[in-house]
N, C-alpha and C. Protein backbone atom coordinates (compact mmCIF):
# COMPACT_ATOMS: atom_id res chain seq x y z
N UNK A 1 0.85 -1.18 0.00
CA UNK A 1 0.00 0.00 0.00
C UNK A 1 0.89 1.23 0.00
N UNK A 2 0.25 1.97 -0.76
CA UNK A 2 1.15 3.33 -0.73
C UNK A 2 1.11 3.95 -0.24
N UNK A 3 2.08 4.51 0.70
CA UNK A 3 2.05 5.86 2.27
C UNK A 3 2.08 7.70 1.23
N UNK A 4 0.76 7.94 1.63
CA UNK A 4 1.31 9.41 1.61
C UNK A 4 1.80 10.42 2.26
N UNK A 5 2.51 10.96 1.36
CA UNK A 5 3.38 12.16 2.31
C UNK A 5 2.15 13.46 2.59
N UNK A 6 2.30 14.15 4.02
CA UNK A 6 1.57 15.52 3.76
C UNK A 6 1.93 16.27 2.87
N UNK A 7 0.74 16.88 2.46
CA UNK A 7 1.05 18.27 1.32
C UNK A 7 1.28 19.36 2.13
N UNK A 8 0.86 19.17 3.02
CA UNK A 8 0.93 20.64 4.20
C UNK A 8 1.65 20.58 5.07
N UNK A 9 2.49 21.12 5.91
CA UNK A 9 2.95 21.26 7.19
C UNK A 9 1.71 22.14 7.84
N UNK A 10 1.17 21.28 8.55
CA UNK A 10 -0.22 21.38 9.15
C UNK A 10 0.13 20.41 10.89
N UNK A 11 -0.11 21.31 11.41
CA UNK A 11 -0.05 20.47 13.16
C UNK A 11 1.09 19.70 13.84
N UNK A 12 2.26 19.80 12.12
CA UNK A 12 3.70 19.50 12.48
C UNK A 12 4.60 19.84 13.73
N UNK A 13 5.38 19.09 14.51
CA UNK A 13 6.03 20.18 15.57
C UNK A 13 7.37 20.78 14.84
N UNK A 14 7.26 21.94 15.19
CA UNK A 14 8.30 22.08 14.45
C UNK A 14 9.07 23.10 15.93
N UNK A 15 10.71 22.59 15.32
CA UNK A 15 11.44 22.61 17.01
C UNK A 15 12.44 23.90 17.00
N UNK A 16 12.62 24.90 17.68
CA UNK A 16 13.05 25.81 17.38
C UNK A 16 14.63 25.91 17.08
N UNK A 17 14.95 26.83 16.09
CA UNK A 17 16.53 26.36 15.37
C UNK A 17 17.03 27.97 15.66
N UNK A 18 16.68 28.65 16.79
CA UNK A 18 17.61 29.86 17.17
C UNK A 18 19.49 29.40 17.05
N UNK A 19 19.79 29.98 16.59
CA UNK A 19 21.15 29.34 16.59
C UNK A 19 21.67 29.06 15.78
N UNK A 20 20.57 28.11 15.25
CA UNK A 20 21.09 26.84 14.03
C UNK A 20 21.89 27.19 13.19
N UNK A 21 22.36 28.37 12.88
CA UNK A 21 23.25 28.92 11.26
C UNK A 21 24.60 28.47 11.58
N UNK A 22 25.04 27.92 13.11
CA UNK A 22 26.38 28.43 13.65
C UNK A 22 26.57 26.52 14.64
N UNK A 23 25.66 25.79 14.04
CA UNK A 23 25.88 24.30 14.48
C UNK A 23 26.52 23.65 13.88
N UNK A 24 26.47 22.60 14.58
CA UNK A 24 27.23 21.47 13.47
C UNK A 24 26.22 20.38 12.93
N UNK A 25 26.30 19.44 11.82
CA UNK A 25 25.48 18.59 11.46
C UNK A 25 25.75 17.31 12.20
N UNK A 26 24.87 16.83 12.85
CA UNK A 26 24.91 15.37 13.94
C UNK A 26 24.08 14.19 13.55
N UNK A 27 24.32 12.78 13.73
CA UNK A 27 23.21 11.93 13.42
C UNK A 27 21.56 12.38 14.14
N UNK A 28 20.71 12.29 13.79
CA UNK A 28 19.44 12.97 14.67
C UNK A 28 18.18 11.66 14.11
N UNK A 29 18.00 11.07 15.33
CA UNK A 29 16.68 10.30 14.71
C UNK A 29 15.56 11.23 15.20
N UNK A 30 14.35 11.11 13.86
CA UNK A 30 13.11 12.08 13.56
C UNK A 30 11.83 11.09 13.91
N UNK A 31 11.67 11.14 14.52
CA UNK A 31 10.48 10.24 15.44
C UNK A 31 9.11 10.52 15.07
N UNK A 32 8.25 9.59 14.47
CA UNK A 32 6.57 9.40 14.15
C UNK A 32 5.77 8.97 14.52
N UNK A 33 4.35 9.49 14.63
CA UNK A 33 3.49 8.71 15.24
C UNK A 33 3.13 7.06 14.27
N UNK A 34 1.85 6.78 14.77
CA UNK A 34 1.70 5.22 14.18
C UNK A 34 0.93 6.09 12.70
N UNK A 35 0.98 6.93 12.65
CA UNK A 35 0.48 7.57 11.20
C UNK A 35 1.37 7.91 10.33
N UNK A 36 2.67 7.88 10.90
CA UNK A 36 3.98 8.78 10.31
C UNK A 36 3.99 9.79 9.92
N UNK A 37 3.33 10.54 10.93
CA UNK A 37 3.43 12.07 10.97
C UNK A 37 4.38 12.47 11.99
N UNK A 38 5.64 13.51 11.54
CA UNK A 38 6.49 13.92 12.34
C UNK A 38 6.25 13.81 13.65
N UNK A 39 6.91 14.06 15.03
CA UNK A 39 6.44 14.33 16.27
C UNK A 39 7.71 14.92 16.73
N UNK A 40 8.65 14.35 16.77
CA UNK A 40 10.07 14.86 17.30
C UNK A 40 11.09 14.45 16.75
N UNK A 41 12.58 15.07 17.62
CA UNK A 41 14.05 14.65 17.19
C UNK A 41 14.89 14.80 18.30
N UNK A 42 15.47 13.87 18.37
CA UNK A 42 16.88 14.04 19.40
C UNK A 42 18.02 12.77 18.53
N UNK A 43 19.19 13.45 19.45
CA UNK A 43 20.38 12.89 19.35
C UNK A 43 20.33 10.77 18.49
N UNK A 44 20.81 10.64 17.85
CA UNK A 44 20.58 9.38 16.99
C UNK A 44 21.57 8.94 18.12
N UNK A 45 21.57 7.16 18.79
CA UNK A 45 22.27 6.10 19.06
C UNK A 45 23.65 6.05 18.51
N UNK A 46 24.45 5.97 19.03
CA UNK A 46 25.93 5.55 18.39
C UNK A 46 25.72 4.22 17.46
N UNK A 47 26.40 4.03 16.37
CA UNK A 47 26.09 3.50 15.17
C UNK A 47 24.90 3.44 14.27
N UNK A 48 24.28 4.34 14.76
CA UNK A 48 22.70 4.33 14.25
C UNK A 48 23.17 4.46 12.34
N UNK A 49 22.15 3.93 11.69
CA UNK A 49 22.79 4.07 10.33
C UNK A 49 22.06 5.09 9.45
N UNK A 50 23.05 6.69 8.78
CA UNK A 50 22.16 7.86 8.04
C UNK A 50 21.01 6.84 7.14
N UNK A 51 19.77 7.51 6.72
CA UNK A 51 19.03 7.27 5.94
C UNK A 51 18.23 5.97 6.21
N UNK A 52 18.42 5.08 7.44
CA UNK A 52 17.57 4.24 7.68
C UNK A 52 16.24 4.48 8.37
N UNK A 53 14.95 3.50 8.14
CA UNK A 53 13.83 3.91 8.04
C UNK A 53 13.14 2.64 8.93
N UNK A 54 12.62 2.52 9.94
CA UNK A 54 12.23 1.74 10.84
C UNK A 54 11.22 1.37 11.46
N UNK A 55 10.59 0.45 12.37
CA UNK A 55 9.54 0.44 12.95
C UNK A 55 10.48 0.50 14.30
N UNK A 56 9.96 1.36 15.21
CA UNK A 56 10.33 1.27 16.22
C UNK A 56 9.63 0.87 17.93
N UNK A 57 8.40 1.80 18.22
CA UNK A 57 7.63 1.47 19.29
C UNK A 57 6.54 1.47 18.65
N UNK A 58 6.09 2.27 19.74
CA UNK A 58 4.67 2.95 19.87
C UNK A 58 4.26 4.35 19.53
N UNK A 59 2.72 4.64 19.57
CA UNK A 59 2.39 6.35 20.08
C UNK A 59 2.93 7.31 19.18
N UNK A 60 4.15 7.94 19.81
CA UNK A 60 4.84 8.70 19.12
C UNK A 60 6.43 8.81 18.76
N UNK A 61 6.69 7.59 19.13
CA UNK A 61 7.59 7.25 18.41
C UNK A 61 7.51 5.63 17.82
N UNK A 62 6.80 5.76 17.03
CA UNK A 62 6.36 4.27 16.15
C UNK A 62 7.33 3.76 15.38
N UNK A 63 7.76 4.86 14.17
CA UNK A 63 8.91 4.88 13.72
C UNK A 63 9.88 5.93 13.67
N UNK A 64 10.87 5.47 13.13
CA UNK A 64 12.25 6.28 13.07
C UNK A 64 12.60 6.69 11.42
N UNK A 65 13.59 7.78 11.52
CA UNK A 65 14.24 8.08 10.35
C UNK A 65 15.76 8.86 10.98
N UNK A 66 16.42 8.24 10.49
CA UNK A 66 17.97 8.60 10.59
C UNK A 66 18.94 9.65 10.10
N UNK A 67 18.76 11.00 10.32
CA UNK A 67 19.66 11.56 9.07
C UNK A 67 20.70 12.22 10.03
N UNK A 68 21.49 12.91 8.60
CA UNK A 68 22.83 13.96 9.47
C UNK A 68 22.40 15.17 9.25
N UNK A 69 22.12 15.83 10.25
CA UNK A 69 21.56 17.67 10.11
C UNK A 69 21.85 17.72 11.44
N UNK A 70 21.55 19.78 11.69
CA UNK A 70 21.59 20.58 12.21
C UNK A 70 20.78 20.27 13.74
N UNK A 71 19.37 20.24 13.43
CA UNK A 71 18.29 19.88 13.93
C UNK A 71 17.29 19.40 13.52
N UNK A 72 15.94 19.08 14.45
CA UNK A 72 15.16 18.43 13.56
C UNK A 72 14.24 19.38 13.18
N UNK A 73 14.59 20.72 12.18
CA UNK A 73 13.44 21.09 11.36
C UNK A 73 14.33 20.26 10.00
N UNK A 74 15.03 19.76 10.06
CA UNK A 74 15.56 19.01 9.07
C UNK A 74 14.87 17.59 8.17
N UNK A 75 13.79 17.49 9.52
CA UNK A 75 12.92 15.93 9.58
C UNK A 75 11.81 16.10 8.38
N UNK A 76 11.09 15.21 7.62
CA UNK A 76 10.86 15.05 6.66
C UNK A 76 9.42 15.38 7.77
N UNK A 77 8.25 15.81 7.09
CA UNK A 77 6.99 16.35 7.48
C UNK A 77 6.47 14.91 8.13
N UNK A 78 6.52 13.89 6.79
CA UNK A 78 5.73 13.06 7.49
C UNK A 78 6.57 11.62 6.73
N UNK A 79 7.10 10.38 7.17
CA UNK A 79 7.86 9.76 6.84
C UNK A 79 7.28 8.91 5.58
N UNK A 80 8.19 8.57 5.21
CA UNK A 80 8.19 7.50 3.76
C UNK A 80 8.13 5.79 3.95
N UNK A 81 6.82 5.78 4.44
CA UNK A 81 6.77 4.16 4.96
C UNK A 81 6.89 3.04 3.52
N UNK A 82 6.77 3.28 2.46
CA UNK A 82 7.16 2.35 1.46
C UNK A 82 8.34 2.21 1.30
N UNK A 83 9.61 2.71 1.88
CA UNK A 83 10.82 2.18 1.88
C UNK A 83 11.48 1.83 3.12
N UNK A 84 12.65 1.82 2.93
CA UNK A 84 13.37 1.09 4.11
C UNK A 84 14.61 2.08 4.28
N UNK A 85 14.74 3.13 3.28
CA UNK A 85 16.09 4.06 3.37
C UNK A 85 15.46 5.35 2.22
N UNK A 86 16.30 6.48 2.60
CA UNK A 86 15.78 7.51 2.03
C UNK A 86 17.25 8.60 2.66
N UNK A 87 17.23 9.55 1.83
CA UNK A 87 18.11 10.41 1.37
C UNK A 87 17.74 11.70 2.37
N UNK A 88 18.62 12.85 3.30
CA UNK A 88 17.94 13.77 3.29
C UNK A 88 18.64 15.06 2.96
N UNK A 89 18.89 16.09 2.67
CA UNK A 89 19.89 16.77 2.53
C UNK A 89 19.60 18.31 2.83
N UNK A 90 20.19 19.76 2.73
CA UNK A 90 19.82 20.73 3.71
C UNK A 90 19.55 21.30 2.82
N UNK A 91 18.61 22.68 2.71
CA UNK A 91 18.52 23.38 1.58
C UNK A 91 19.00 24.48 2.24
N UNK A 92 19.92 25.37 1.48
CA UNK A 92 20.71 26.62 1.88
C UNK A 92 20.06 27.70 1.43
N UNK A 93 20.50 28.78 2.02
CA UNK A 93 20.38 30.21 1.18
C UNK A 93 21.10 30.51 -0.10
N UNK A 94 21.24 30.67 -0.99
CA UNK A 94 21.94 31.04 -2.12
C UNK A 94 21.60 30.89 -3.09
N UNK A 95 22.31 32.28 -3.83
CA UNK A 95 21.45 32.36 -4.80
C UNK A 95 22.21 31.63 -6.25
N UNK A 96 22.90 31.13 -6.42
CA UNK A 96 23.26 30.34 -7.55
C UNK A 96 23.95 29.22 -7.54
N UNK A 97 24.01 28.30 -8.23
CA UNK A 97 24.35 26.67 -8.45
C UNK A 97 24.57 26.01 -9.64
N UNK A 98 25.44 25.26 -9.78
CA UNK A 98 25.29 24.24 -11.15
C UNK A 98 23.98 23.34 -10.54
N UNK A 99 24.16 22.55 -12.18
CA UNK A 99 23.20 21.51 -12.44
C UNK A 99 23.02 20.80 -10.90
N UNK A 100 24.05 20.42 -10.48
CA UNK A 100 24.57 19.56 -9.51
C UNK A 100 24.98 19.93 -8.28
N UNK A 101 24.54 21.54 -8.10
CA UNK A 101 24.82 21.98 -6.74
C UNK A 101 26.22 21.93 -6.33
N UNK A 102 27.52 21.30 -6.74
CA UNK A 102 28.95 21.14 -6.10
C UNK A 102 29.55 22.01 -5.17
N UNK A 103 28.99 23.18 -5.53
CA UNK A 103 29.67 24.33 -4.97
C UNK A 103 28.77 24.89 -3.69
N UNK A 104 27.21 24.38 -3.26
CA UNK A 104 26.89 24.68 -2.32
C UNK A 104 27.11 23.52 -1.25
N UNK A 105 27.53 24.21 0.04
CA UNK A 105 27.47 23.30 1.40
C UNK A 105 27.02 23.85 2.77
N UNK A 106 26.99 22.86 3.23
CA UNK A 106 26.52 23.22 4.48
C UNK A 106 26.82 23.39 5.49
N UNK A 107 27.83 24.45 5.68
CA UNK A 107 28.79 24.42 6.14
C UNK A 107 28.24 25.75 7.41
N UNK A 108 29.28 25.66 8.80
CA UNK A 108 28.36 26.63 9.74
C UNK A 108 28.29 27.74 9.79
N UNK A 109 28.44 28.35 8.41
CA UNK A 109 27.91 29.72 8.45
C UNK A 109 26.74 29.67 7.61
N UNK A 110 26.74 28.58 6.86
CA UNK A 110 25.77 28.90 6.02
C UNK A 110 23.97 28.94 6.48
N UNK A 111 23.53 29.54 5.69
CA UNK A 111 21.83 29.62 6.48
C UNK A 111 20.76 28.43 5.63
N UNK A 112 20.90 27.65 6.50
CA UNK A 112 19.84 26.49 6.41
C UNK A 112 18.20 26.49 6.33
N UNK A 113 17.26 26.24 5.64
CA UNK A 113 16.06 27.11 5.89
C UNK A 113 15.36 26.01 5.15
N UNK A 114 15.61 24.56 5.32
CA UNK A 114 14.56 23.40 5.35
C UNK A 114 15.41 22.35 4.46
N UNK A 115 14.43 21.25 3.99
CA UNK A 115 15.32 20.10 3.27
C UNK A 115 14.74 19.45 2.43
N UNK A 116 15.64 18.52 1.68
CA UNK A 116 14.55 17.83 0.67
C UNK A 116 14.58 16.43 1.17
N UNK A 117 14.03 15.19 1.11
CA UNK A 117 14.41 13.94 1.41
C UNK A 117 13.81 13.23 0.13
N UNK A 118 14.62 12.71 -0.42
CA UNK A 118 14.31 11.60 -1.47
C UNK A 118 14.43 10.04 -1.49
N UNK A 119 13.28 9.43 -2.11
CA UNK A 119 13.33 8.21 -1.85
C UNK A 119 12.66 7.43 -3.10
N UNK A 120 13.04 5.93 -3.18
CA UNK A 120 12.62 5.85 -4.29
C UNK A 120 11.22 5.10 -4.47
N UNK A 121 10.03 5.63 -5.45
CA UNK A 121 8.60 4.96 -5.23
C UNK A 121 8.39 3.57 -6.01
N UNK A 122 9.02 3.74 -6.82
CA UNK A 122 8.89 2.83 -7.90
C UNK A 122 10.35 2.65 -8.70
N UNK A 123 10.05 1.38 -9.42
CA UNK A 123 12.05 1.19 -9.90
C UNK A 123 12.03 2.46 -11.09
N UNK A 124 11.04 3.18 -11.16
CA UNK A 124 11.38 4.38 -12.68
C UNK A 124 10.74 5.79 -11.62
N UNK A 125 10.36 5.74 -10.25
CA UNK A 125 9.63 7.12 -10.00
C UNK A 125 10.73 7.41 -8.53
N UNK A 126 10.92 8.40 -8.49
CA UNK A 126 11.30 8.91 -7.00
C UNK A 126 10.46 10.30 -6.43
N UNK A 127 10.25 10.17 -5.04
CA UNK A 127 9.83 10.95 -4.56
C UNK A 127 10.83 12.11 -3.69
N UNK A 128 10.25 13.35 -4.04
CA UNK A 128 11.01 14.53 -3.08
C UNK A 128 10.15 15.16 -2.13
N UNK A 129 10.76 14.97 -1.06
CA UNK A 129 9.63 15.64 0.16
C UNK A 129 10.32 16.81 0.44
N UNK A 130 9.61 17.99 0.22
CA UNK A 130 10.11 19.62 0.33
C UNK A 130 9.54 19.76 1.77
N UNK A 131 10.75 20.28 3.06
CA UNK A 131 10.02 21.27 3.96
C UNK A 131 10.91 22.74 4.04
N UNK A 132 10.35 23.36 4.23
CA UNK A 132 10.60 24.97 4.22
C UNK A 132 10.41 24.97 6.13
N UNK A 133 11.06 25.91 6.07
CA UNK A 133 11.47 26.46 7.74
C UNK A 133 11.79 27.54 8.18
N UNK A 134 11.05 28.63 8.34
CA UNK A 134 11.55 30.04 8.70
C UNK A 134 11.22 31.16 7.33
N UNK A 135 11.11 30.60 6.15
CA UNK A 135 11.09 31.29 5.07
C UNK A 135 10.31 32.33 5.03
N UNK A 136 9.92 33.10 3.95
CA UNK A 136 9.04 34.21 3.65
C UNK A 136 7.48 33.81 4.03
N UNK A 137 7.36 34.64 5.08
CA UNK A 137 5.43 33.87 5.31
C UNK A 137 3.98 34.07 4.04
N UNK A 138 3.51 33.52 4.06
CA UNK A 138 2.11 33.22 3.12
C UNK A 138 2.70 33.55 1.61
N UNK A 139 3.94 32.63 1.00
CA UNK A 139 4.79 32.92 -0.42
C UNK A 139 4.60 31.28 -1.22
N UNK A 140 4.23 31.77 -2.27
CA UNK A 140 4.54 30.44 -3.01
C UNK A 140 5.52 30.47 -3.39
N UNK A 141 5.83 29.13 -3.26
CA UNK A 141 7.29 28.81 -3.88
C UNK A 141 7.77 27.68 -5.14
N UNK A 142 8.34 28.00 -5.87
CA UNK A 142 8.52 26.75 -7.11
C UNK A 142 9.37 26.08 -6.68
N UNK A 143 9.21 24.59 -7.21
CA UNK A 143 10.30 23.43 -6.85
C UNK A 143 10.91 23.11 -8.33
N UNK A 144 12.42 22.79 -8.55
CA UNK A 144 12.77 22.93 -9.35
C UNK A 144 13.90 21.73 -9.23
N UNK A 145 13.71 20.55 -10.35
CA UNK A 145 14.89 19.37 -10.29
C UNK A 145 15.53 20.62 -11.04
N UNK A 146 17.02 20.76 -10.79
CA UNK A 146 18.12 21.78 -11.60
C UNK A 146 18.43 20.91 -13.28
N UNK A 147 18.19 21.61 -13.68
CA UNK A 147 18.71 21.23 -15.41
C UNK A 147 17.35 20.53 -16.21
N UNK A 148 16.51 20.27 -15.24
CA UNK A 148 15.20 19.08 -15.61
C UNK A 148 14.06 20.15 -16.13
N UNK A 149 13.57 20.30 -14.90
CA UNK A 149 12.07 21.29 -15.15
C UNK A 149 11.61 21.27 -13.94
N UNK A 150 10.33 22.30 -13.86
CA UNK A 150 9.47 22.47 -12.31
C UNK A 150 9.27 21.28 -12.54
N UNK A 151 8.38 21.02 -10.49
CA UNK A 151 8.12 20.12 -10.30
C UNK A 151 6.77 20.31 -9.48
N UNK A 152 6.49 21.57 -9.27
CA UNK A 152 5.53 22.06 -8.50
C UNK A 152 5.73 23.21 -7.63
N UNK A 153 4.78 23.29 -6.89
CA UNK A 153 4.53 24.38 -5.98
C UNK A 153 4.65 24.46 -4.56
N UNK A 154 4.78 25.17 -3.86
CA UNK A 154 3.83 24.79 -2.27
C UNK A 154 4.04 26.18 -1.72
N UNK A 155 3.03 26.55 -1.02
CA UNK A 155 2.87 27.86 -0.54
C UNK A 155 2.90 27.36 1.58
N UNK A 156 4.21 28.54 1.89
CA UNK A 156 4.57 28.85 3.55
C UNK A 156 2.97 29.02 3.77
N UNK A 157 2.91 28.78 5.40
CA UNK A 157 2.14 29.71 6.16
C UNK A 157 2.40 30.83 7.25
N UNK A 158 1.77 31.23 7.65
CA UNK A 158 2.14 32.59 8.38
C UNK A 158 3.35 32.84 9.27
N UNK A 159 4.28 31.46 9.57
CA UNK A 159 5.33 31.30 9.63
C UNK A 159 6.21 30.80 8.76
N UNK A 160 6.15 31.04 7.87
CA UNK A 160 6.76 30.60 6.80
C UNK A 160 7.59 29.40 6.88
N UNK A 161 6.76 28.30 7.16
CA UNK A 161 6.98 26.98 7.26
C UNK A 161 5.73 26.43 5.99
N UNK A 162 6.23 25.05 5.78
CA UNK A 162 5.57 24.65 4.39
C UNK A 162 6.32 22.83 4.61
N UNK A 163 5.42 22.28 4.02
CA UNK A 163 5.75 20.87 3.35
C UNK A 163 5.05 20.45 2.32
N UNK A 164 5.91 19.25 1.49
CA UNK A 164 5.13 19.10 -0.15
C UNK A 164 5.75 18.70 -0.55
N UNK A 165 5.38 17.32 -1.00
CA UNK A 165 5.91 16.17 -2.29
C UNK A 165 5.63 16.31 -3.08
N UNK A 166 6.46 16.04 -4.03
CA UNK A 166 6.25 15.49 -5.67
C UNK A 166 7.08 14.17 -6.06
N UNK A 167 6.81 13.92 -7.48
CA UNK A 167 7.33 12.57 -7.94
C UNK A 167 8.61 13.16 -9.28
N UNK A 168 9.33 12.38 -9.48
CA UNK A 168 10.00 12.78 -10.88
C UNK A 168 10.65 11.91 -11.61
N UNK A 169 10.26 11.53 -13.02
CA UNK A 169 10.89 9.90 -13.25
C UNK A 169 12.27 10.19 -12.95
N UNK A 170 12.85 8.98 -12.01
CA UNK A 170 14.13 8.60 -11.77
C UNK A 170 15.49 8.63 -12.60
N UNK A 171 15.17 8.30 -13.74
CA UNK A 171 16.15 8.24 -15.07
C UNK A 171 15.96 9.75 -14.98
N UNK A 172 14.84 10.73 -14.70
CA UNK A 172 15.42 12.19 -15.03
C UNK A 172 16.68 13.18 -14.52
N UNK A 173 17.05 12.35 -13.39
CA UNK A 173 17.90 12.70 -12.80
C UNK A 173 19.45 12.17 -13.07
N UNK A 174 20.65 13.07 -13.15
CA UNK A 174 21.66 11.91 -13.35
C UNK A 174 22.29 11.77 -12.49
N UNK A 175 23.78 11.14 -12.30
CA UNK A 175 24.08 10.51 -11.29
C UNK A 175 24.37 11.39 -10.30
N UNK A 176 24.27 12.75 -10.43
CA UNK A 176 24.63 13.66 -9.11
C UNK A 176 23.34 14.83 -9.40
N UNK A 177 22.46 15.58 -8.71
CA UNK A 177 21.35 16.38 -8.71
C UNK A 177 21.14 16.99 -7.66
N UNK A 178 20.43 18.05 -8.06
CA UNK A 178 20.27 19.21 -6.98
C UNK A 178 18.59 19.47 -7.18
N UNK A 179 18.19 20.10 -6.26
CA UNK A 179 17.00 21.09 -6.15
C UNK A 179 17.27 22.29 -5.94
N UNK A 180 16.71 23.46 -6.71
CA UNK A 180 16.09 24.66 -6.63
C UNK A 180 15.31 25.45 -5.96
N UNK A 181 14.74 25.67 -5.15
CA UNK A 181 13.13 26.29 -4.60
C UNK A 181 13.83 27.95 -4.71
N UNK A 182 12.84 28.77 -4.95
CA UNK A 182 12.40 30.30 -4.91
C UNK A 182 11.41 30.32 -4.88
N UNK A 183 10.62 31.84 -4.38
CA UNK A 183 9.13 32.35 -4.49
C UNK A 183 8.97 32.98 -6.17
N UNK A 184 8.27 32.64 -6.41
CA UNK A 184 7.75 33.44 -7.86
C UNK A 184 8.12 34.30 -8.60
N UNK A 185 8.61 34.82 -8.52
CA UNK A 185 9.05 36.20 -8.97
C UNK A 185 10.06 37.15 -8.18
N UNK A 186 10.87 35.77 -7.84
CA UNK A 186 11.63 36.56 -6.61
C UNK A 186 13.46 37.14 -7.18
N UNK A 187 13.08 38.42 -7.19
CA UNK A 187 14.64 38.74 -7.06
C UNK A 187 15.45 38.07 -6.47
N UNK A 188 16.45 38.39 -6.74
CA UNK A 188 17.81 37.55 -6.24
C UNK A 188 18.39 37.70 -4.29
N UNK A 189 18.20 36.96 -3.81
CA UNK A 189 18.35 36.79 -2.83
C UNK A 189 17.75 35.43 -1.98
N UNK A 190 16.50 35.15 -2.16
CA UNK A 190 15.19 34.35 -1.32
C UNK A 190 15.29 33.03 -1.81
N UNK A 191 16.46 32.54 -3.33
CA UNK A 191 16.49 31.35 -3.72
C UNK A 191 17.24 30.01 -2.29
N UNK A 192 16.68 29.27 -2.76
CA UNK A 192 17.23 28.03 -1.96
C UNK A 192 17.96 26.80 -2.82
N UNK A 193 19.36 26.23 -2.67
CA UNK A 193 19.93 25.15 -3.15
C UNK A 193 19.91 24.23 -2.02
N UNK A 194 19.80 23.18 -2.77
CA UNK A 194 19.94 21.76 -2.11
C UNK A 194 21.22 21.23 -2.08
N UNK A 195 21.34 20.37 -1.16
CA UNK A 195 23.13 20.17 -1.54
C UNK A 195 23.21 19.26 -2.44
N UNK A 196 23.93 18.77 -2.73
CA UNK A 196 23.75 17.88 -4.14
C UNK A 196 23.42 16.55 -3.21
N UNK A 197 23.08 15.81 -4.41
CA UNK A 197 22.19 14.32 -3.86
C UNK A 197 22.60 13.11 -5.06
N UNK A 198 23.47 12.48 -4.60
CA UNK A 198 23.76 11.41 -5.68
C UNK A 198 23.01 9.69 -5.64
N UNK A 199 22.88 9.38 -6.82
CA UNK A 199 22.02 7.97 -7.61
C UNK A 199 22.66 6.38 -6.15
């Protein structure tokens, strides 16, 4: 059966990242209810493994997701129960990139302001789960595979927080890829790169 992702960051917790521009990136497991809707994040287990995807308890922490970030506004809105591993990576401030992102990182000055997590749906489809964090409030924003084409939309709310999947055939991507996001018509400044994300 197929798990959907939220379109909304709607009732999400989302955990406060005062600071965050000036951290370091740590293992962090992102904890779900039995719905796999976000709930929390703390410190990941020593050997815990990035990108693994789990059943774990109960309640609100049912399952797990494993990544390396800042904090957990890093956590995917709502988890990807049709796989067993999934990708997550930071989306930065800046305003320009190759195809492939190489030149952006995430490094602790840089300003972090949500993530993408990819995973794969089908042996020809992958999914990208967009969350936004802190951004421009009530803004639509375009999602953009770099070199490919849009991929869609999703509009912040009054905190300019946001979540939103899309699909993109798999072969569209090549062996190293980035994401894009900006608001509409946005001068140069408000764009977001992904760090690169390889096959």
């Amino acid at each position: 059966m197929k798990t959907m992702w939220k379109s909304i960051l709607t009732g999400a917790a989302v955990l406060p990242c005062a600071g965050a521009a000036f951290a370091q990136n740590r293992p962090l497991t992102c904890w779900y209810n039995d719905h796999a809707d976000f709930t929390s994040a703390d410190s990941a287990p020593a050997g815990a493994t990035i990108g693994s995807v789990g059943k774990a308890d109960s309640g609100d922490k049912t399952y797990s997701y494993t990544i390396l970030a800042r904090d957990g506004t890093a956590c995917p809105v709502q988890l990807p129960l049709s796989t067993t591993t999934a990708v997550t990576v930071a989306l930065v401030r800046q305003d320009e990139g190759s195809c492939t992102n190489e030149n952006v990182a995430d490094t602790g000055s840089a300003v972090v302001a949500g993530s993408v997590t990819v995973s794969l749906e089908t042996s020809s489809t992958s999914t990208a789960a967009i969350r936004l964090a802190g951004v421009t409030p009530n803004t639509s924003y375009r999602i953009f595979l770099k070199c490919f084409r849009q991929l869609g939309n999703l509009r912040t709310d009054a905190s300019g927080n946001a979540g939103r999947t899309v699909e993109f055939p798999t072969d569209a991507a090549g062996a190293v890829y980035a994401f894009e996001i900006f608001p509409e018509g946005a001068a140069p400044g408000p764009k977001l790169q992904s760090l690169s994300l390889k096959k």
